[in-house]
N, C-alpha and C. Protein backbone atom coordinates (compact mmCIF):
# COMPACT_ATOMS: atom_id res chain seq x y z
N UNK A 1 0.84 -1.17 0.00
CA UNK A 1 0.00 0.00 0.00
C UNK A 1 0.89 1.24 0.00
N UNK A 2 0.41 2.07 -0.57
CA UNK A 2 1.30 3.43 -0.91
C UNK A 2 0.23 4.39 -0.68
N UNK A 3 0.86 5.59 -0.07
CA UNK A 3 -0.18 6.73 0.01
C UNK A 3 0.82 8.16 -0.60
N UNK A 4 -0.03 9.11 -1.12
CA UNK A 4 0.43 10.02 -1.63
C UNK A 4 -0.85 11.41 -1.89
N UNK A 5 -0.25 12.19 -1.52
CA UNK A 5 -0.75 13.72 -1.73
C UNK A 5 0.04 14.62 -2.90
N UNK A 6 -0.99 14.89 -3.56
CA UNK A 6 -0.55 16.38 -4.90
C UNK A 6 -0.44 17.51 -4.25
N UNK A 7 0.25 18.13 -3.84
CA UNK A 7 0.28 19.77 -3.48
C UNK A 7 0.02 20.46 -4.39
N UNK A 8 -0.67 21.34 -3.57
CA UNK A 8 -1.86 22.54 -4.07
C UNK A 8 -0.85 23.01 -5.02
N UNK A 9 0.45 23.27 -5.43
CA UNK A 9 1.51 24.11 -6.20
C UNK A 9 1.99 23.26 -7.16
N UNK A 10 1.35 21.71 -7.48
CA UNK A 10 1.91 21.13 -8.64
C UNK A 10 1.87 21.63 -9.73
N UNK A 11 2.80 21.55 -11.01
CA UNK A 11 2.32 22.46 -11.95
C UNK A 11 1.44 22.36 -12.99
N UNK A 12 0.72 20.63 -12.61
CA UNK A 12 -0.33 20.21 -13.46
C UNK A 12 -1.53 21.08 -13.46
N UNK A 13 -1.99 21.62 -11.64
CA UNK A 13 -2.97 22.28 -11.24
C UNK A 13 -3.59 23.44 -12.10
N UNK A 14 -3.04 24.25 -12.75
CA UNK A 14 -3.64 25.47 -12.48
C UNK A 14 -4.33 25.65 -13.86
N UNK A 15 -4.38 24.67 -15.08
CA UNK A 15 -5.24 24.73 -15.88
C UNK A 15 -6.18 23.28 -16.03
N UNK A 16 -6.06 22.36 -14.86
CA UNK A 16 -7.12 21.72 -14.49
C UNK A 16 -7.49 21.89 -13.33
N UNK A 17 -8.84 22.62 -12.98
CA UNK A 17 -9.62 23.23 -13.85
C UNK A 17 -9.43 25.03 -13.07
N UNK A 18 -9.07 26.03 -14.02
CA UNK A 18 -9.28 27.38 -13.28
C UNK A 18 -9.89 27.57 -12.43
N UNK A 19 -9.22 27.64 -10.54
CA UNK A 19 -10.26 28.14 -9.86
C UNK A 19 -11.51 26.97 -8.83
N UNK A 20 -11.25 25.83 -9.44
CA UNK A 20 -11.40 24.52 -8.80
C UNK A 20 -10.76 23.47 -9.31
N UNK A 21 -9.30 23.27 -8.81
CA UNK A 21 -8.44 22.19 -9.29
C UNK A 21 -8.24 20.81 -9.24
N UNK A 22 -8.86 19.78 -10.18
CA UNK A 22 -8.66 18.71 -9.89
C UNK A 22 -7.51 18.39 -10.70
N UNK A 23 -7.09 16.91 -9.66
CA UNK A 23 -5.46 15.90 -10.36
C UNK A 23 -5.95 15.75 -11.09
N UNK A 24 -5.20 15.38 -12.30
CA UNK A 24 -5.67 14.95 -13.60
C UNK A 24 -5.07 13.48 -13.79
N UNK A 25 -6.04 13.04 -14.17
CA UNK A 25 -6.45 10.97 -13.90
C UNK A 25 -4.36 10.61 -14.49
N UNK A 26 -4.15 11.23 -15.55
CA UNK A 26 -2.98 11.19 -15.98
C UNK A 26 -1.65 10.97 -14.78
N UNK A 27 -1.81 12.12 -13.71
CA UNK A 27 -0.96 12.38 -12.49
C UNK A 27 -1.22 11.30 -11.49
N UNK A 28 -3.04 10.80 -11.33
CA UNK A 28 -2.95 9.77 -10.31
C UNK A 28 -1.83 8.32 -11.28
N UNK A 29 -2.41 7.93 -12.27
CA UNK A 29 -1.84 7.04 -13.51
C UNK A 29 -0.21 7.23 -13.02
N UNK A 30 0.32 8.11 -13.47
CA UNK A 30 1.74 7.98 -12.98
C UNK A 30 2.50 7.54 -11.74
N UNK A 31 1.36 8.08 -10.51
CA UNK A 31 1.78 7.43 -9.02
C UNK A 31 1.63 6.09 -9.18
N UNK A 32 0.22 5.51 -9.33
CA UNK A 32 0.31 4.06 -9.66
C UNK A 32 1.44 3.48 -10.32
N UNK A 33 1.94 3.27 -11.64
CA UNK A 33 3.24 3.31 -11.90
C UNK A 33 4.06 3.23 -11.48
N UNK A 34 4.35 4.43 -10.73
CA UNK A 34 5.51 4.94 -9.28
C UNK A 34 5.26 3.57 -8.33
N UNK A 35 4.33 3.43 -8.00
CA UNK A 35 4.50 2.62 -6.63
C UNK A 35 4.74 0.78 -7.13
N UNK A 36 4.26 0.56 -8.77
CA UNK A 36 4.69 -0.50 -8.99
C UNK A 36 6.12 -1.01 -9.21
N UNK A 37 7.10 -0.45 -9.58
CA UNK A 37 8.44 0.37 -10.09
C UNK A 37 9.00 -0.26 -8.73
N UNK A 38 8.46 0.82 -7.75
CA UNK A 38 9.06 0.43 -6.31
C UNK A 38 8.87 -0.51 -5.54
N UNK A 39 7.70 -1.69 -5.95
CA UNK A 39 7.94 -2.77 -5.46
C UNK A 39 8.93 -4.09 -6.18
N UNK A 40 8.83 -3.58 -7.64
CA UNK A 40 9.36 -4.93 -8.72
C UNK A 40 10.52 -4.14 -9.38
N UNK A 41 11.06 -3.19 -9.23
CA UNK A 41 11.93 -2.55 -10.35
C UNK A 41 11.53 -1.92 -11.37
N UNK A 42 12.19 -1.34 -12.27
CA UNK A 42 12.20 -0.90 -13.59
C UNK A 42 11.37 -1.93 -14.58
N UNK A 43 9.59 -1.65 -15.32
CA UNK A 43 9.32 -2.19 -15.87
C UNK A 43 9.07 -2.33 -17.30
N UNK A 44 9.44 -0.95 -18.39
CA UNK A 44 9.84 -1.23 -19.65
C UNK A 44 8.59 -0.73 -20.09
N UNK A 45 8.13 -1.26 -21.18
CA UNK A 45 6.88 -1.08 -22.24
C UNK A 45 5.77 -1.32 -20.91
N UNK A 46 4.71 -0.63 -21.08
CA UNK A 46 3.45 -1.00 -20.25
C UNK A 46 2.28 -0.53 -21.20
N UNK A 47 0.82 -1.35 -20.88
CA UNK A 47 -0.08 -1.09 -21.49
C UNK A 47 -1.02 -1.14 -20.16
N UNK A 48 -2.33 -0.19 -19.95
CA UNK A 48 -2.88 0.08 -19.42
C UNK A 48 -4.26 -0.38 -20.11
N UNK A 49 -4.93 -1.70 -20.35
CA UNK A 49 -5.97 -2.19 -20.91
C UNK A 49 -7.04 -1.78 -20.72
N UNK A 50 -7.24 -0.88 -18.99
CA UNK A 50 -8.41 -1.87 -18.53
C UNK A 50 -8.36 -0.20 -17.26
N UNK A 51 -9.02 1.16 -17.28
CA UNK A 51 -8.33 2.21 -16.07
C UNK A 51 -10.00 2.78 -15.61
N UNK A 52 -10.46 2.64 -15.09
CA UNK A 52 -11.95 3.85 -14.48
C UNK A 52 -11.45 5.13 -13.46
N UNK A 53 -12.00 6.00 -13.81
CA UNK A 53 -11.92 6.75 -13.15
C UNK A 53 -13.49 6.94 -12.60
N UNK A 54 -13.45 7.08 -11.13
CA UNK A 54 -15.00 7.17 -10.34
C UNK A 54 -14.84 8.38 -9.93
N UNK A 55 -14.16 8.96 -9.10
CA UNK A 55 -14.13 10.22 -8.52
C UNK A 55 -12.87 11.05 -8.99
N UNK A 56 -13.11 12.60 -8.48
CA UNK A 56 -11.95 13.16 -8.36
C UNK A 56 -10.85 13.28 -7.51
N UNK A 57 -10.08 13.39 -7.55
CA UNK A 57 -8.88 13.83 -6.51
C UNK A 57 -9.22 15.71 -6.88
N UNK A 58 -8.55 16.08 -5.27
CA UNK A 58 -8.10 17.00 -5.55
C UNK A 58 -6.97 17.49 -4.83
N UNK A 59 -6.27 18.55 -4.94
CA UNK A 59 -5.31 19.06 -4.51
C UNK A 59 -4.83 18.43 -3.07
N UNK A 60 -4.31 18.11 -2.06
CA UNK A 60 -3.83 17.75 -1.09
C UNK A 60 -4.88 16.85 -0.17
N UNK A 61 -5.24 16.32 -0.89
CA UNK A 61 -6.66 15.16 -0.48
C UNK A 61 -4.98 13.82 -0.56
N UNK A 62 -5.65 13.15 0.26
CA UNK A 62 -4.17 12.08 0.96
C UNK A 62 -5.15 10.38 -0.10
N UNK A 63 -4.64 10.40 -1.13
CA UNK A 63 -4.75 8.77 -1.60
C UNK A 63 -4.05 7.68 -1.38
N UNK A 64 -4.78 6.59 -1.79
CA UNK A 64 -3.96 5.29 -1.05
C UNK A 64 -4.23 4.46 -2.15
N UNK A 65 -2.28 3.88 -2.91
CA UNK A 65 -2.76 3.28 -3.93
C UNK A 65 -2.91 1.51 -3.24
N UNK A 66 -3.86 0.44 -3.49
CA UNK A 66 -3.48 -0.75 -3.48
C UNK A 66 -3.48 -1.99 -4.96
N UNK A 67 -2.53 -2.55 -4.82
CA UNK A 67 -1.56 -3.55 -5.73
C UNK A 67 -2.10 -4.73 -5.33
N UNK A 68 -2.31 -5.53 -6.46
CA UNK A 68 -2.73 -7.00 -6.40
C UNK A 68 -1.85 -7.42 -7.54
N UNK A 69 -0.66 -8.33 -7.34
CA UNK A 69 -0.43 -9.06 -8.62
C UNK A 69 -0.80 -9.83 -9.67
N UNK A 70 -1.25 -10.06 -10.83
CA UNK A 70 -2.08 -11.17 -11.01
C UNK A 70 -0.61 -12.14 -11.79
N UNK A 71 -0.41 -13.14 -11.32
CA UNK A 71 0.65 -13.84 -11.96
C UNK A 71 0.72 -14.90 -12.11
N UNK A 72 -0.76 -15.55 -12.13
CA UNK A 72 -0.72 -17.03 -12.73
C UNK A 72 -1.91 -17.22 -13.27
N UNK A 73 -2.20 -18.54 -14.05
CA UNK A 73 -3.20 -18.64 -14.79
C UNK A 73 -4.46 -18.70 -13.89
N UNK A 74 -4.83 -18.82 -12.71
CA UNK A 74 -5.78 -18.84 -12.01
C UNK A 74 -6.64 -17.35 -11.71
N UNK A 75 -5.10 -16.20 -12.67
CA UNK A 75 -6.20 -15.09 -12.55
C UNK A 75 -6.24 -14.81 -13.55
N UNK A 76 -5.67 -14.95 -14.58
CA UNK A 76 -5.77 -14.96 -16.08
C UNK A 76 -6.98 -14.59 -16.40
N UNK A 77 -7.42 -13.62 -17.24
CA UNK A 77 -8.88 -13.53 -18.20
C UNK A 77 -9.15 -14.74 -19.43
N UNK A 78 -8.14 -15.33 -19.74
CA UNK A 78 -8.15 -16.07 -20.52
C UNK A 78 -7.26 -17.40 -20.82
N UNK A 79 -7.67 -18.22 -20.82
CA UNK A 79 -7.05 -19.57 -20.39
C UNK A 79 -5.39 -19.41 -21.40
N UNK A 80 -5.40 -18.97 -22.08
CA UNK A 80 -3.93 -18.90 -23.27
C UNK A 80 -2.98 -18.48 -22.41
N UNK A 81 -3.21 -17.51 -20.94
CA UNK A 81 -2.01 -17.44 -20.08
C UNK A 81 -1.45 -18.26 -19.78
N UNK A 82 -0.33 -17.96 -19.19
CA UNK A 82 0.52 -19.08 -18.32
C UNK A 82 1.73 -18.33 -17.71
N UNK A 83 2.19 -19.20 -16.55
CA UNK A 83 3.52 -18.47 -15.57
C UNK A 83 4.59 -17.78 -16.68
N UNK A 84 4.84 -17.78 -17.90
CA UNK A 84 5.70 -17.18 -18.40
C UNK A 84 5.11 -15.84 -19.26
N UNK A 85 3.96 -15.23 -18.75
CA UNK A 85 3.44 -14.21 -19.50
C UNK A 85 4.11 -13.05 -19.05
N UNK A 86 3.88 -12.03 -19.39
CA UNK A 86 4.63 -10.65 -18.80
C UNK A 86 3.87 -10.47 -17.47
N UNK A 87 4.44 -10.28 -16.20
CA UNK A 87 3.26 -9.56 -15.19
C UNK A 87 2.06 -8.59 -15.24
N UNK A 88 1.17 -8.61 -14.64
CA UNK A 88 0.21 -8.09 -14.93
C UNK A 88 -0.22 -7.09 -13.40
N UNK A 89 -0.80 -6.13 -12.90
CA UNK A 89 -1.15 -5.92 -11.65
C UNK A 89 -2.56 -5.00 -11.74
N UNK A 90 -3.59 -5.55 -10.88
CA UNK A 90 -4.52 -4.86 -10.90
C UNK A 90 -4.46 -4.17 -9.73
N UNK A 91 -4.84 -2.78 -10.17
CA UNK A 91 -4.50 -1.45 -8.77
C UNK A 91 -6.26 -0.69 -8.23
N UNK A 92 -6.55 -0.20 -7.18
CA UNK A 92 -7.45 0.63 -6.85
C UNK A 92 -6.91 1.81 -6.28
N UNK A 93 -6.96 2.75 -6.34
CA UNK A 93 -6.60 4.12 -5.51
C UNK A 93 -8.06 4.72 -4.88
N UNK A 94 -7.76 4.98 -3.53
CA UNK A 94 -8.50 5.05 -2.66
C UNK A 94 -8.70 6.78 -1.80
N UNK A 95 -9.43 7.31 -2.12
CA UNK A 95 -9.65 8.52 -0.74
C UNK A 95 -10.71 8.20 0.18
N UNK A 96 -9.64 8.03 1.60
CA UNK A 96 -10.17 7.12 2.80
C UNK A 96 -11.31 6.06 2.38
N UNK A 97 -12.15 5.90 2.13
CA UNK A 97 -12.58 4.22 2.08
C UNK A 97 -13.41 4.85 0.20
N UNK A 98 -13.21 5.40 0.04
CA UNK A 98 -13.61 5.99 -1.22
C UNK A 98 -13.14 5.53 -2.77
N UNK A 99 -13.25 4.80 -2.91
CA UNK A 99 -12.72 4.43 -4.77
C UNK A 99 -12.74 5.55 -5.81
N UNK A 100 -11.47 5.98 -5.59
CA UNK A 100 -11.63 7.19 -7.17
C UNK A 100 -11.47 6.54 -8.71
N UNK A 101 -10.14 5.34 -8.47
CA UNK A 101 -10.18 5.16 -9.70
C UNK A 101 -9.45 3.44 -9.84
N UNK A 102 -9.43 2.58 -10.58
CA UNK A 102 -9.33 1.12 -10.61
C UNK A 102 -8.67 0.97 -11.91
N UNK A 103 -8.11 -0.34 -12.17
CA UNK A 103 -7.45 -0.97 -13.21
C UNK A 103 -6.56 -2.16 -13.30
N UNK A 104 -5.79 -2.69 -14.51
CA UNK A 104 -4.67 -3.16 -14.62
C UNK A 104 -3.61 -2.56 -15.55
N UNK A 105 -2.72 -2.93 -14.90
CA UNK A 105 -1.38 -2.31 -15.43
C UNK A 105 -0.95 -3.95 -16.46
N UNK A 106 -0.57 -3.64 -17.25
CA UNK A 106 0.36 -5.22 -18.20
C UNK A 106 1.54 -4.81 -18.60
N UNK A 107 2.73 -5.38 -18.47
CA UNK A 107 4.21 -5.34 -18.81
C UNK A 107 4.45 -5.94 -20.26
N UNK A 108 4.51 -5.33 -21.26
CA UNK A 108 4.53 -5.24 -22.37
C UNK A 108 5.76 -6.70 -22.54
């Protein structure tokens, strides 16, 4: 689990949106990333199949990303997987028990 806050002075803020600033799904997207990186290393090509966004973030609102690996055929969407596929991780980011936004990440 990883938690992280945008300060009000990021420089994404101030043309999303003039005057009421939300993160932009792009900035949460990158923390996710960030926090996969830092559990497994450096991961190369990535494809993002599968991302919702439910709510907004905003400026110094405290999120919490959580990581599920999926790495064997038992979580597979489709039986053609197997232990030698690229990793896969499905993520939720959270404000306090709140779901803003969900997905999987795939290692190209």
């Amino acid at each position: 689990m990883t938690e992280f806050i945008i300060p009000a002075d990021h420089p994404c803020l101030p043309g999303h949106f003039p005057g009421q600033p939300i993160v932009p799904g792009v900035v949460v997207l990158d923390r996710v990333l960030a926090a996969i990186e830092a559990q497994h290393g450096a991961l190369g090509a990535l494809r993002m199949p599968q991302v919702k966004f439910l709510q907004p973030l905003l400026p110094e609102q405290t999120a919490r990303i959580e990581l599920q690996r999926l790495s064997d055929a038992s979580d597979a969407s489709d039986a053609s997987d197997t232990s030698d596929a690229p990793p896969r991780w499905r993520f939720r980011v959270l404000r306090d028990d709140i779901l803003i936004a969900s997905g999987e990440v795939h290692a190209a």
